[in-house]
Protein backbone atom coordinates (compact mmCIF):
# COMPACT_ATOMS: atom_id res chain seq x y z
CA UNK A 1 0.00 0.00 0.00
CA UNK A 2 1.42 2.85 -0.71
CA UNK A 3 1.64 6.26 1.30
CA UNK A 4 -0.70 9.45 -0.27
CA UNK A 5 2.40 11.70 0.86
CA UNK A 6 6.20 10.41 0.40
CA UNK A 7 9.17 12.13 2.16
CA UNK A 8 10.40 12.52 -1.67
CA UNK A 9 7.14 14.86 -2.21
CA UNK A 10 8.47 16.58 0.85
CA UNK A 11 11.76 17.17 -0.42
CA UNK A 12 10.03 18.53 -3.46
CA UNK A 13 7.93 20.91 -1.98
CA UNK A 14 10.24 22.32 0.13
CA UNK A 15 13.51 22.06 -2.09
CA UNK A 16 13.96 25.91 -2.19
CA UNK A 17 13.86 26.21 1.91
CA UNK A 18 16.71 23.48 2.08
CA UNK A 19 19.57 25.24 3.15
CA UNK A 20 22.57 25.27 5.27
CA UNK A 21 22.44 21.14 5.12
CA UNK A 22 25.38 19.20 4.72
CA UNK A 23 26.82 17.65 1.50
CA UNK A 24 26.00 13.96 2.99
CA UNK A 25 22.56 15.07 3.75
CA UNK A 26 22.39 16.57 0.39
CA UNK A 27 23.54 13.35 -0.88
CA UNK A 28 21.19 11.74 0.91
CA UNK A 29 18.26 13.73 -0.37
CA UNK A 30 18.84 13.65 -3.79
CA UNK A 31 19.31 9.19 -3.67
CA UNK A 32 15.77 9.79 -1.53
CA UNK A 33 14.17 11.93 -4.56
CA UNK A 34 15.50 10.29 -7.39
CA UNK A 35 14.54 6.84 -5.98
CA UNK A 36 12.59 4.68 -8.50
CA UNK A 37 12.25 7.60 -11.31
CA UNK A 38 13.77 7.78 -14.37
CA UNK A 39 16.90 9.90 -13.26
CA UNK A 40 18.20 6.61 -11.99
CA UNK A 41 17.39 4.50 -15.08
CA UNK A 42 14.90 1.31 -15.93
CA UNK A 43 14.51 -2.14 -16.94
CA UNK A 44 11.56 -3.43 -18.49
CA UNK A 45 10.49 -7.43 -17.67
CA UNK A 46 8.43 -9.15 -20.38
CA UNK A 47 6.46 -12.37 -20.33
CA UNK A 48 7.47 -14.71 -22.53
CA UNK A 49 3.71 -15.76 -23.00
CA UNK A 50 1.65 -12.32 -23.94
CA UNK A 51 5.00 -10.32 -24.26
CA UNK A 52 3.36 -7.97 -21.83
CA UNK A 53 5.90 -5.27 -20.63
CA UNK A 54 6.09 -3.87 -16.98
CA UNK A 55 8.31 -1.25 -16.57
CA UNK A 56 10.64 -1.21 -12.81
CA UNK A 57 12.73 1.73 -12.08
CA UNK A 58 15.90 1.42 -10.28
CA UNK A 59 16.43 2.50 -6.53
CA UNK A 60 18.54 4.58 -4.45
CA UNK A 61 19.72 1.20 -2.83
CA UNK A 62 20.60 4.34 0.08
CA UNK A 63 19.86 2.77 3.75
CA UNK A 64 18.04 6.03 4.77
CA UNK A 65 15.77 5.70 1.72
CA UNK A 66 12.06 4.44 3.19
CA UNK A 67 11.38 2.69 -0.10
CA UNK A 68 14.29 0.63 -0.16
CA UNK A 69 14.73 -0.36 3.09
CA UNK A 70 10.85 -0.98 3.48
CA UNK A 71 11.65 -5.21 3.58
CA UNK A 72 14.49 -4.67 5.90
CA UNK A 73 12.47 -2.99 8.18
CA UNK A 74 9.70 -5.91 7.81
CA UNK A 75 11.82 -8.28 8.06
CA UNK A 76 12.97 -6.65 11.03
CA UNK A 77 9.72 -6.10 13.10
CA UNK A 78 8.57 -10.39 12.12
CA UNK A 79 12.10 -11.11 13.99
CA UNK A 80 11.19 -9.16 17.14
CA UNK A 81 7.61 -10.49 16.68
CA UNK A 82 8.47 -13.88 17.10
CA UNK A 83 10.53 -13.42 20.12
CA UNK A 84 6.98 -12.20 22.09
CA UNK A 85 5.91 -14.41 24.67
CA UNK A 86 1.70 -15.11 23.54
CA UNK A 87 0.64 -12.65 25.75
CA UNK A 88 -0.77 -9.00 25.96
CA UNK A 89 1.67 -6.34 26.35
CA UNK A 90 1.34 -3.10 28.08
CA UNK A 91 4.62 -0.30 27.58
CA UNK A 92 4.26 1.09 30.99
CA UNK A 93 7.22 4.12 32.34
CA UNK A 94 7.64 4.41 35.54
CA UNK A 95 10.31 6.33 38.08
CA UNK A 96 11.54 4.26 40.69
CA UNK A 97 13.16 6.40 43.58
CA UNK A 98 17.14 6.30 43.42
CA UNK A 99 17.33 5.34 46.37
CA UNK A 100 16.89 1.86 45.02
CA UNK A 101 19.46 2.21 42.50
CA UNK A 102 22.15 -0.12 43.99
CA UNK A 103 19.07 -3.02 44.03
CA UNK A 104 18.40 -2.53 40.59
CA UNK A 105 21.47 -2.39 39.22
CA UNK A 106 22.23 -6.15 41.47
């Protein structure tokens, strides 16, 4: 499913307001824009059957880039999935009092 608003459309829309960035964040924003558009090339798959043609652009293969580290980062979250015990889980903070670091730390 893909997102209405992608941080490339960001970097668009607000191209002209980016400055005082560094050149690796520059870097970085240009692999993020260019990412799966013609500025970074194609290749075209074709059945053998039909001869149907789907055109892929290339990616950014950059590991800020959302698009192409979109499997790494579902990959990632089944891995910490599994290790949940069956059980609901609460995310609760707290503050203990410090006077109970030394038992904590034990």
């Amino acid at each position: 499913m893909r997102p209405h608003i992608e941080i490339a459309d960001i970097f668009h829309h607000y191209a002209n307001e980016l400055t005082g960035i560094s050149t690796e964040s520059y870097k970085v924003i240009r692999a993020i824009t260019n990412c799966r558009t013609e500025k970074l090339g194609r290749h075209v798959h074709e059945c053998d059957s039909c001869h149907h043609q789907e055109i892929s652009y290339n990616s950014c293969r950059n590991r800020h880039c959302p698009k192409c580290q979109f499997m790494t980062r579902v990959n990632w979250v089944a891995k910490r999935e599994e290790e949940l015990l069956p059980v609901k889980y609460f995310h609760v903070v707290f503050t203990l009092p410090s006077e109970l670091n030394p038992l904590i730390l034990r």
